[in-house]
Protein backbone atom coordinates (compact mmCIF):
# COMPACT_ATOMS: atom_id res chain seq x y z
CA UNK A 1 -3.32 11.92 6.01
CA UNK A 2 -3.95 8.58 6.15
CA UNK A 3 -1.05 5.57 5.59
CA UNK A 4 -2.25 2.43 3.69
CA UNK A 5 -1.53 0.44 6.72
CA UNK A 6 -4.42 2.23 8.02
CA UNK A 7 -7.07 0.97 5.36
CA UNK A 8 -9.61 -1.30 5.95
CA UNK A 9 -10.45 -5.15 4.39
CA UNK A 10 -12.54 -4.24 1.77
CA UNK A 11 -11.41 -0.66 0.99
CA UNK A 12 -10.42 1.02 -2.63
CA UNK A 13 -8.15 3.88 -1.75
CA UNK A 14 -5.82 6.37 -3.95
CA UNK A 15 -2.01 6.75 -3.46
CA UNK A 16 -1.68 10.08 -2.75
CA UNK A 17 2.30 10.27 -1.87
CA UNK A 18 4.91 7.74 -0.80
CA UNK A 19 7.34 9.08 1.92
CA UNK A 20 11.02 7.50 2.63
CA UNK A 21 14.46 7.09 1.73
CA UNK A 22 15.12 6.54 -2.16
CA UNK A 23 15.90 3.21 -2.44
CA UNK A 24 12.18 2.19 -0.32
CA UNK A 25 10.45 4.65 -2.70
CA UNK A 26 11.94 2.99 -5.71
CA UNK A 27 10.79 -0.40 -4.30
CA UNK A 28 7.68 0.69 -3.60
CA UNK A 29 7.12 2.15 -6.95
CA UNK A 30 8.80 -1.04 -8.87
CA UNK A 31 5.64 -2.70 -7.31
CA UNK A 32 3.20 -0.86 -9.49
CA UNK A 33 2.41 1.62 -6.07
CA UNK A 34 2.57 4.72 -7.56
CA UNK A 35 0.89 8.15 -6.92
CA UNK A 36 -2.54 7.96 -7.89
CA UNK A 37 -3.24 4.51 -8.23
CA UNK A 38 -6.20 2.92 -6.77
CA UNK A 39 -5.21 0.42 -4.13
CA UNK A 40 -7.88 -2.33 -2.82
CA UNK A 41 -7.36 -4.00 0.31
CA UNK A 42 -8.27 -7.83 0.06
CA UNK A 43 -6.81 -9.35 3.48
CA UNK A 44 -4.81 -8.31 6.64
CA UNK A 45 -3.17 -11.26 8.43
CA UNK A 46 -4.18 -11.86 11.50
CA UNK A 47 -1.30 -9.92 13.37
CA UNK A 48 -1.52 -6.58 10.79
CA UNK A 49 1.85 -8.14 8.69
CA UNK A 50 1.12 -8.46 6.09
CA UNK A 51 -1.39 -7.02 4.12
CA UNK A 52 -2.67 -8.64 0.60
CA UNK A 53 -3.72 -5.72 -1.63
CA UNK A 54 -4.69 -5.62 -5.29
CA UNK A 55 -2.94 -3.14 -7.80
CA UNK A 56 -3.25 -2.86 -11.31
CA UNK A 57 -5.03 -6.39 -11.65
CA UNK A 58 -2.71 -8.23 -9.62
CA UNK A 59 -2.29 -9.04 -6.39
CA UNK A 60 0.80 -7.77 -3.80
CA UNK A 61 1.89 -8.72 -0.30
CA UNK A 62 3.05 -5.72 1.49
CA UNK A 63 4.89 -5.49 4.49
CA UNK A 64 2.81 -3.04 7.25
CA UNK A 65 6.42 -1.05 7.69
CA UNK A 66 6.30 -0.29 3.82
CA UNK A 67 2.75 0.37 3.99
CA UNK A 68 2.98 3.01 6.63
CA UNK A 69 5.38 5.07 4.27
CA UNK A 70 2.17 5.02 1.37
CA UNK A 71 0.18 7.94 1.91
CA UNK A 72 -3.45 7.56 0.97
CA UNK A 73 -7.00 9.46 0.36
């Protein structure tokens, strides 16, 4: 599996499970990062941290340590 960290500028992808401890999951989810969502990646700063994405018509900053704990397809 793939993490979103992994994705690439330009990419749709699906949540497909988000790992760690409770209160990161709940975060995560609070976000609008939930399984099965389509994700798309609009920018990476220039040092991987962090990543801009797009979620349910908005846009999100997300740390890369948060995004390697969102598994994707």
């Amino acid at each position: 599996m793939r993490q979103l960290s992994q994705a690439s500028i330009g990419e749709t992808v699906t949540v497909s499970k988000i790992d760690g401890e409770k209160g990161l999951k709940r975060r995560i989810m609070d976000m609008g990062i939930t399984k099965g969502v389509e994700v798309y990646i609009r920018k990476v700063a220039p040092l991987g941290d962090p990543m801009e994405v797009k979620v349910r018509g908005y846009e999100l900053s997300i740390r890369k340590a948060d995004a390697e704990k969102i598994e994707i397809l």
